[in-house]
C-alpha atoms as a PDB file:
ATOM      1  CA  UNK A   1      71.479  91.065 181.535  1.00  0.00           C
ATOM      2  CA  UNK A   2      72.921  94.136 183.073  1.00  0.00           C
ATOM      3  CA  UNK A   3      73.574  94.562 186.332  1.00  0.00           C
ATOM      4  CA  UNK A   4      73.649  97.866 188.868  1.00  0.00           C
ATOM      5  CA  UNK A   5      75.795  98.682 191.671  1.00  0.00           C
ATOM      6  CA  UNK A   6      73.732  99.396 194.956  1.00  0.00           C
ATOM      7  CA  UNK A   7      74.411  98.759 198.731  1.00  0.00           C
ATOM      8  CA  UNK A   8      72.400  96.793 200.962  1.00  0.00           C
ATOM      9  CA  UNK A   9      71.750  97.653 204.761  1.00  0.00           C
ATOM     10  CA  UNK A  10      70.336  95.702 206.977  1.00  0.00           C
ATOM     11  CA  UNK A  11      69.556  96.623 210.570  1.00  0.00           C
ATOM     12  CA  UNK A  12      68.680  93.982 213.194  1.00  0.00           C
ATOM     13  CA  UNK A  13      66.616  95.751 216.499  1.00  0.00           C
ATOM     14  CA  UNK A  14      64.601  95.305 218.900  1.00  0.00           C
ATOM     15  CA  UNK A  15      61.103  94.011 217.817  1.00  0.00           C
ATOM     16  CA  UNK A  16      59.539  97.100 219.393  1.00  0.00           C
ATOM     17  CA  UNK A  17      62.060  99.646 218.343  1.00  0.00           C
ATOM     18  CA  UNK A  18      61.008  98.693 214.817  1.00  0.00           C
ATOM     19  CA  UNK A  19      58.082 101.475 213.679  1.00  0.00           C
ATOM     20  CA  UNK A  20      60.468 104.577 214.921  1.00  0.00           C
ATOM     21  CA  UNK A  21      63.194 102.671 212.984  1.00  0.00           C
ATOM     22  CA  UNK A  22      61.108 102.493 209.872  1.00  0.00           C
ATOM     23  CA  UNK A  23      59.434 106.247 210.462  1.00  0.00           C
ATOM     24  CA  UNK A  24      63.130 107.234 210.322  1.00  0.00           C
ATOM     25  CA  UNK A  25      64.162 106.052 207.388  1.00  0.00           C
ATOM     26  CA  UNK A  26      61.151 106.733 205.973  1.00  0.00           C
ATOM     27  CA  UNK A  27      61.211 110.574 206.401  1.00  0.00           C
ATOM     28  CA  UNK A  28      65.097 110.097 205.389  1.00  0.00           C
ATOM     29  CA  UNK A  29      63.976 109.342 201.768  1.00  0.00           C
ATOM     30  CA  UNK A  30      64.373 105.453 201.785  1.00  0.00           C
ATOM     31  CA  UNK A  31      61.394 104.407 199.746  1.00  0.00           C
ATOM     32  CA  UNK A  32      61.401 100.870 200.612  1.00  0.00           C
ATOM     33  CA  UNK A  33      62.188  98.345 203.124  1.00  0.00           C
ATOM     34  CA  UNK A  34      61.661  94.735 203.830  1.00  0.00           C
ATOM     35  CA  UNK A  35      61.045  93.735 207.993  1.00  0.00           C
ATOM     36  CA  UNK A  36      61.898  89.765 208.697  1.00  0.00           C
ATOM     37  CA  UNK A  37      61.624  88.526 212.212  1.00  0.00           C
ATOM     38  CA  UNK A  38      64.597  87.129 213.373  1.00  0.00           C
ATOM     39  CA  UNK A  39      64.018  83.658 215.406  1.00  0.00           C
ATOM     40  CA  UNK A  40      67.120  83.898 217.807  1.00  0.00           C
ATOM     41  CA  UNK A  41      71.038  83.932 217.760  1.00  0.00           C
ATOM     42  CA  UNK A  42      74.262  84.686 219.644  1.00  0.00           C
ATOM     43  CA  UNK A  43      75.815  87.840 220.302  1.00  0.00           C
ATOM     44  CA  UNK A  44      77.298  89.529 223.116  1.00  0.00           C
ATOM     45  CA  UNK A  45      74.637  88.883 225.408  1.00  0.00           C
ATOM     46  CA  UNK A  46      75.269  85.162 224.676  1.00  0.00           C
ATOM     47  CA  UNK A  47      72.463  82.833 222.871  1.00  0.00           C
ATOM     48  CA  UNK A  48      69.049  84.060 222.625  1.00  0.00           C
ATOM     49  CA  UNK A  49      65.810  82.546 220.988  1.00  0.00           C
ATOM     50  CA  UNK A  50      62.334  83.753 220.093  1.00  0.00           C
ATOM     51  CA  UNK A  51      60.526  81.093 221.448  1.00  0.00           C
ATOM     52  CA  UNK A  52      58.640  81.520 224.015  1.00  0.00           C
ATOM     53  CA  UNK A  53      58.486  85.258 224.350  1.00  0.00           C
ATOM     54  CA  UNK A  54      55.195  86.834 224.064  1.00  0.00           C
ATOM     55  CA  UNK A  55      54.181  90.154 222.780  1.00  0.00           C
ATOM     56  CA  UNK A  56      56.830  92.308 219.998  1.00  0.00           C
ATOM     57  CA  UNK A  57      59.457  90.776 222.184  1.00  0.00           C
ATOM     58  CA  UNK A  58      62.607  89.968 219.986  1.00  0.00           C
ATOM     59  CA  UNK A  59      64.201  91.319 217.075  1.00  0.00           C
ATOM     60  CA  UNK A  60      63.459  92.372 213.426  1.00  0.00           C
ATOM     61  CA  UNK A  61      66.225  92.153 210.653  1.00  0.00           C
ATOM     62  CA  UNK A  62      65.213  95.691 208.433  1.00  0.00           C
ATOM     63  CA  UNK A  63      66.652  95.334 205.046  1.00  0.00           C
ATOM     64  CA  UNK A  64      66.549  98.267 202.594  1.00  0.00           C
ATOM     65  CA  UNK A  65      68.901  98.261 199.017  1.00  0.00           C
ATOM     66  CA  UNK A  66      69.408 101.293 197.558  1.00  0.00           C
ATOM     67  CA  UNK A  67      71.907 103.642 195.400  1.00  0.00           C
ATOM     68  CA  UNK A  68      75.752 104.043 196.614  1.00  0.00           C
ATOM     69  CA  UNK A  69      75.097 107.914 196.938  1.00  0.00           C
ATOM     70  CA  UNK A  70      72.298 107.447 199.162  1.00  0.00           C
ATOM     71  CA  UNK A  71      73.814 105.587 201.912  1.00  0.00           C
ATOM     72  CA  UNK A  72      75.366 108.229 204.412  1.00  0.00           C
ATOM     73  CA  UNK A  73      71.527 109.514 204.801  1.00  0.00           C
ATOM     74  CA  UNK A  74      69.974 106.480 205.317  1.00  0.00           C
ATOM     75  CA  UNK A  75      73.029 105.420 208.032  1.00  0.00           C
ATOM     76  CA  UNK A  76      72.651 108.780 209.660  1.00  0.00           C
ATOM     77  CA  UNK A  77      68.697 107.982 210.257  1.00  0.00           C
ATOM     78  CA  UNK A  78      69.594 104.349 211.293  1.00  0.00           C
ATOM     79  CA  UNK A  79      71.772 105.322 213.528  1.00  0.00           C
ATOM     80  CA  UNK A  80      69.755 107.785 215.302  1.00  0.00           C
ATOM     81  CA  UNK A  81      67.288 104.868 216.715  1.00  0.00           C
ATOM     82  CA  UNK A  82      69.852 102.246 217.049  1.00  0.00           C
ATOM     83  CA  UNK A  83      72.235 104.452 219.096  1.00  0.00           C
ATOM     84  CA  UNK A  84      70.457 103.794 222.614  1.00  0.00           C
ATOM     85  CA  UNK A  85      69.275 100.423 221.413  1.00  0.00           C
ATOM     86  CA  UNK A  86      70.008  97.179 220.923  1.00  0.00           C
ATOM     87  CA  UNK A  87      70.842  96.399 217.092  1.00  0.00           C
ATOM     88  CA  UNK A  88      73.518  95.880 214.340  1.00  0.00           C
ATOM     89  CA  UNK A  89      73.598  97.886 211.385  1.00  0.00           C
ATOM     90  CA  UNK A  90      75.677  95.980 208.245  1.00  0.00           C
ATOM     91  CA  UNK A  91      76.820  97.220 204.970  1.00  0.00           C
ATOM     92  CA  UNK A  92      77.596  95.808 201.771  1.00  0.00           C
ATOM     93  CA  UNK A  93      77.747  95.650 198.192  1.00  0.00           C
ATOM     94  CA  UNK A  94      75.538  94.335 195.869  1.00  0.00           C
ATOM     95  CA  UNK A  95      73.841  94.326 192.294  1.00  0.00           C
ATOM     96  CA  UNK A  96      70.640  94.510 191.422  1.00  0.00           C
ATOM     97  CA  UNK A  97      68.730  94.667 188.579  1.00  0.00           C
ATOM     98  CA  UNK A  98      66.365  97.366 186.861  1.00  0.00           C
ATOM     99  CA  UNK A  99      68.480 100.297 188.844  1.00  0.00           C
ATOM    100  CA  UNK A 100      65.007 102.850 188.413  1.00  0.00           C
ATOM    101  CA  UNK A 101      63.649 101.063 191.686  1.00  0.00           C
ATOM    102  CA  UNK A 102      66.247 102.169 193.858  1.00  0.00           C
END
């Protein structure tokens, strides 16, 4: 079976910073996305969990693949909500199969 070179990006924000992220990319050509809550971690803020927050509180993990040649755009919109926010934007390669959905 063959396999196709993409990148995958995935973008971890704050819970209510996620509908401008997803506008963004959205208008920035990035036809799809997948939006997983994230139920704590560490970073430099120290150890945080979910639990026990009420409301959007928290963070999303926003993971979109997609071709090699669209990735500067898609960074560029990311970056323009995650700038003044909280959030982690990672990079890397990957392969996917049938290439036409991405």
């Amino acid at each position: 079976m063959q396999t196709h070179q993409a990148k995958r990006v995935e973008i971890i924000i704050e819970a209510p910073m996620e509908r401008r992220l997803t506008d963004a990319l959205t208008r920035a050509g990035v036809t799809g996305f997948t939006v997983l809550p994230v139920l704590g971690g560490s970073g430099r803020s120290g150890h945080w969990t979910r639990e026990g927050q009420v409301g959007r509180a928290g963070m999303v993990a926003v993971i979109c693949l997609i071709r090699p040649e669209r990735l500067d755009t898609l960074l560029d919109a990311a970056f323009a909500v995650v700038e003044r926010h909280i959030g982690v934007v990672s990079v890397t390669d990957t392969q996917v199969l049938r290439a036409e959905r991405f």
